[in-house]
C-alpha atoms as a PDB file:
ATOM      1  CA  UNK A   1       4.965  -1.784   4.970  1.00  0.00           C
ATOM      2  CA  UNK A   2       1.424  -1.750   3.653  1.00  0.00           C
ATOM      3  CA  UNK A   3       0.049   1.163   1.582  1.00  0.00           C
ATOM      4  CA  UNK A   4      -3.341   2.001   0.361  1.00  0.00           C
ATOM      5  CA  UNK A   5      -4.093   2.073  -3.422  1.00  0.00           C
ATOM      6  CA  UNK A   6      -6.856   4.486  -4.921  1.00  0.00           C
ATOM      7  CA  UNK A   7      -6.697   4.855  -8.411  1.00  0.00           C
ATOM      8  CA  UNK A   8      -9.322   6.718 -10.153  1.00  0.00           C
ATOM      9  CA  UNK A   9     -10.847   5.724 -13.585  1.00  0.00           C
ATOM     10  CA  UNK A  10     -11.604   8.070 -16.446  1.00  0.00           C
ATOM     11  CA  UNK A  11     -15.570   8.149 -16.684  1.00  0.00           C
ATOM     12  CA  UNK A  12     -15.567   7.657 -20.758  1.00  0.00           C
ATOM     13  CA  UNK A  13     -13.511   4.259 -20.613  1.00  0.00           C
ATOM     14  CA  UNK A  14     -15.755   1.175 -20.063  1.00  0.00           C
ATOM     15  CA  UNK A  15     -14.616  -0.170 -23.513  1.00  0.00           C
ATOM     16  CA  UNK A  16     -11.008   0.577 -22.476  1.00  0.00           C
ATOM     17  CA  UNK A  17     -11.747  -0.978 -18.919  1.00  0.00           C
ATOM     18  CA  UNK A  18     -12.593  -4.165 -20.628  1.00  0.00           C
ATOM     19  CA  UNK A  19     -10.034  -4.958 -23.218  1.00  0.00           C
ATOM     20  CA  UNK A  20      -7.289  -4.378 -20.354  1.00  0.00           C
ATOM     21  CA  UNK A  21      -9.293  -6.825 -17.780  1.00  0.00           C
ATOM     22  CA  UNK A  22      -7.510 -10.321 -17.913  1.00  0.00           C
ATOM     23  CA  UNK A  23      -3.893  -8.070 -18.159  1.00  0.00           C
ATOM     24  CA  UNK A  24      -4.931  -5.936 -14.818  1.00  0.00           C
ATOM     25  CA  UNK A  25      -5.808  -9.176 -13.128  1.00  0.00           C
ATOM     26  CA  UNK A  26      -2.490 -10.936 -14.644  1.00  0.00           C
ATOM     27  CA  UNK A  27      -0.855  -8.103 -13.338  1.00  0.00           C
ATOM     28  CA  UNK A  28      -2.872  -8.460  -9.408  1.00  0.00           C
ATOM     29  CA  UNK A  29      -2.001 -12.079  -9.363  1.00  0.00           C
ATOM     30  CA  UNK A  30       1.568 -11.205  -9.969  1.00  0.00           C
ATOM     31  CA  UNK A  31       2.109  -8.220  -7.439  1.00  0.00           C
ATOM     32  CA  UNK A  32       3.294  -6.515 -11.006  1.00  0.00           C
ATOM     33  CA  UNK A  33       6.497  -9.103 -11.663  1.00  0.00           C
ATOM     34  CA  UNK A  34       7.497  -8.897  -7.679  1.00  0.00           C
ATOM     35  CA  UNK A  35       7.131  -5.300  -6.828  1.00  0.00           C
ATOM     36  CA  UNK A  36       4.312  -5.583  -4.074  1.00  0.00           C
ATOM     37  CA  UNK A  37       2.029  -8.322  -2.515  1.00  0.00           C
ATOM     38  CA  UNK A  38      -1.857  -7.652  -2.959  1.00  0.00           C
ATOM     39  CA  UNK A  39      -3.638  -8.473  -0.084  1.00  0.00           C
ATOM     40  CA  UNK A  40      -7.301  -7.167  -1.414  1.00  0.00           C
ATOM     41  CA  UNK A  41      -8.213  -5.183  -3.881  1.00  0.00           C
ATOM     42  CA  UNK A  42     -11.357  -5.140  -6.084  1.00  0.00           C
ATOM     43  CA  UNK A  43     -13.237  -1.926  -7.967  1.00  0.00           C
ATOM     44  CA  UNK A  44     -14.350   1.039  -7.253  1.00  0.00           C
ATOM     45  CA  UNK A  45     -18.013   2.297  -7.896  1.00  0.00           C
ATOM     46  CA  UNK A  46     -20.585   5.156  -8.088  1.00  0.00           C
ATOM     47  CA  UNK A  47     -23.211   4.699  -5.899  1.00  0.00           C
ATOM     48  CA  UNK A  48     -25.472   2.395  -7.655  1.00  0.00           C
ATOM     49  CA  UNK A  49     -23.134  -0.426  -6.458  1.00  0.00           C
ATOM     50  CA  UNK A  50     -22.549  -1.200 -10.583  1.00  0.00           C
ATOM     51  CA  UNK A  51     -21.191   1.584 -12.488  1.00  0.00           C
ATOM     52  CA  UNK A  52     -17.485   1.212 -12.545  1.00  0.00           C
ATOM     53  CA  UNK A  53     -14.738   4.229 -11.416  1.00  0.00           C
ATOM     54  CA  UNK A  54     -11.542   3.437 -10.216  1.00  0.00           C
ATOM     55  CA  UNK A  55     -10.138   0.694  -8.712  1.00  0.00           C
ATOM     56  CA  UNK A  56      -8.261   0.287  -4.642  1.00  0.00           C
ATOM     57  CA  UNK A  57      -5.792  -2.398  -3.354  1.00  0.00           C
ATOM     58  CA  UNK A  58      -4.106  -3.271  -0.197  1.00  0.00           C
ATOM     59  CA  UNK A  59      -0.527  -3.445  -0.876  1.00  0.00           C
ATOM     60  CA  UNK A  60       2.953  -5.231   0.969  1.00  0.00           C
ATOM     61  CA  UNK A  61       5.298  -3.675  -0.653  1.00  0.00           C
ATOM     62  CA  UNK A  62       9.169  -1.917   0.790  1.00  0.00           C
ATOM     63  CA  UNK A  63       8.415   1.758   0.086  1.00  0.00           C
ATOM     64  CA  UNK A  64       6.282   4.219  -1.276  1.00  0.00           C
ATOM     65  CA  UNK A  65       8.181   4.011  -4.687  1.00  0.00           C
ATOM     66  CA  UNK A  66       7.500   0.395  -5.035  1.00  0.00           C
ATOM     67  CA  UNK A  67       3.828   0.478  -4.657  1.00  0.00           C
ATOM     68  CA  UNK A  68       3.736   3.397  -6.602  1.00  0.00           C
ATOM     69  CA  UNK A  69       5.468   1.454  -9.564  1.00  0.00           C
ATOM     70  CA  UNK A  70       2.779  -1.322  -9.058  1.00  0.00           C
ATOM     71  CA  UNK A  71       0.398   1.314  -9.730  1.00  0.00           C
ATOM     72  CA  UNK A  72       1.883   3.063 -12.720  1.00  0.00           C
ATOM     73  CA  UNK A  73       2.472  -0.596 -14.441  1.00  0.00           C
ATOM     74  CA  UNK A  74      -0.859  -1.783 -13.952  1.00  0.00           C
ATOM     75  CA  UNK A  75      -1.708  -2.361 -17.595  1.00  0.00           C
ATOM     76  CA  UNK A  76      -4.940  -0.355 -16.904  1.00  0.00           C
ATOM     77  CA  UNK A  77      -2.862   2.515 -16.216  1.00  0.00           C
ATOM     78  CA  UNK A  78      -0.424   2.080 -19.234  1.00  0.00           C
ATOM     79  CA  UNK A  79      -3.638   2.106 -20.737  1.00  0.00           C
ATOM     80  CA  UNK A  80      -4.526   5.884 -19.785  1.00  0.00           C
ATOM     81  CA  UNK A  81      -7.919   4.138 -17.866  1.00  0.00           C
ATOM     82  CA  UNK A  82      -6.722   5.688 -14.733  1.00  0.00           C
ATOM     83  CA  UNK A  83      -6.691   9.193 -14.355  1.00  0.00           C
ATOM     84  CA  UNK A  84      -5.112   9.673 -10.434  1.00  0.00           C
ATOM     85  CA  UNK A  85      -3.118   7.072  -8.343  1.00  0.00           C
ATOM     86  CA  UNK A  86      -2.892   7.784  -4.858  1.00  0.00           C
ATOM     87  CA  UNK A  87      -0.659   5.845  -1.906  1.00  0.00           C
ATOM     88  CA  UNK A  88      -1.419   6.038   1.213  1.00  0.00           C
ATOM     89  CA  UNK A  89       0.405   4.702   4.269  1.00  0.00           C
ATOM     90  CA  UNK A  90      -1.577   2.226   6.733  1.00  0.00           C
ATOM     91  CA  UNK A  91      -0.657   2.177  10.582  1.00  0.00           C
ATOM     92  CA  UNK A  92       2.239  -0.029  11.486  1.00  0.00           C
ATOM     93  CA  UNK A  93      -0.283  -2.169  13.688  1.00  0.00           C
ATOM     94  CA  UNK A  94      -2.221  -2.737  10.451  1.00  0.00           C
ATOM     95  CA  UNK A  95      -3.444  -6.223  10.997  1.00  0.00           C
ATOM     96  CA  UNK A  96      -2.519  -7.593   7.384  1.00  0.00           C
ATOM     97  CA  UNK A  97      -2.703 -11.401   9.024  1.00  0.00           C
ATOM     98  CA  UNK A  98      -6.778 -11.073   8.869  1.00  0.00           C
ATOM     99  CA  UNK A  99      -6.700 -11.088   5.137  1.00  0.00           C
ATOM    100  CA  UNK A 100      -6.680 -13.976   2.571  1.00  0.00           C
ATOM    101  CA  UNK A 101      -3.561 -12.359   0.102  1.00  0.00           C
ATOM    102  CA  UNK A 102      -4.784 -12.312  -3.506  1.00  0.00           C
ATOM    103  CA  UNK A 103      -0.938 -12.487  -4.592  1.00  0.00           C
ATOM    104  CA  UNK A 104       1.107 -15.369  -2.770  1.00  0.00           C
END
């Protein structure tokens, strides 16, 4: 199945954000050790195009649970960075074949 990932940022983290970078991308490029393939993802901003908030992903992963747990391991989350995670399901005719996969 393929879910929808919002996570939401904390608005006094940049410095936090940063250190946690090159693990959060580590972790993208893995699909978290296995537990869900990232199609597309990238951050989320105000709307000044610049000013960082949050993060989203496209995820193939088996269940809910599982791209949850992608979510909750992200080391930005461990982190406290991200203040709400929310999953949502995409339509079964979701046409995942359109998109380049950031995870293999």
């Amino acid at each position: 199945m393929y879910w929808l990932m919002i996570c939401r940022h904390r608005n006094d983290a940049a410095d936090l954000r940063e250190q946690h970078r090159d693990a959060h991308r580590r972790h993208v490029a893995t699909g978290g050790g296995g537990l869900a393939r990232v199609l597309i993802g990238s951050a989320l901003t105000e709307d000044d195009g610049e000013t960082p908030n949050g993060n989203f992903g496209v995820l193939e992963a088996p269940s809910r649970e599982a791209a949850q747990a992608f979510a909750e391991n992200d080391p930005y989350a461990l982190a406290g960075l991200v203040e709400s995670i929310e999953i949502i399901a995409l339509a079964s005719r979701f046409q995942a074949h359109r998109i380049d996969p950031m995870t293999p």
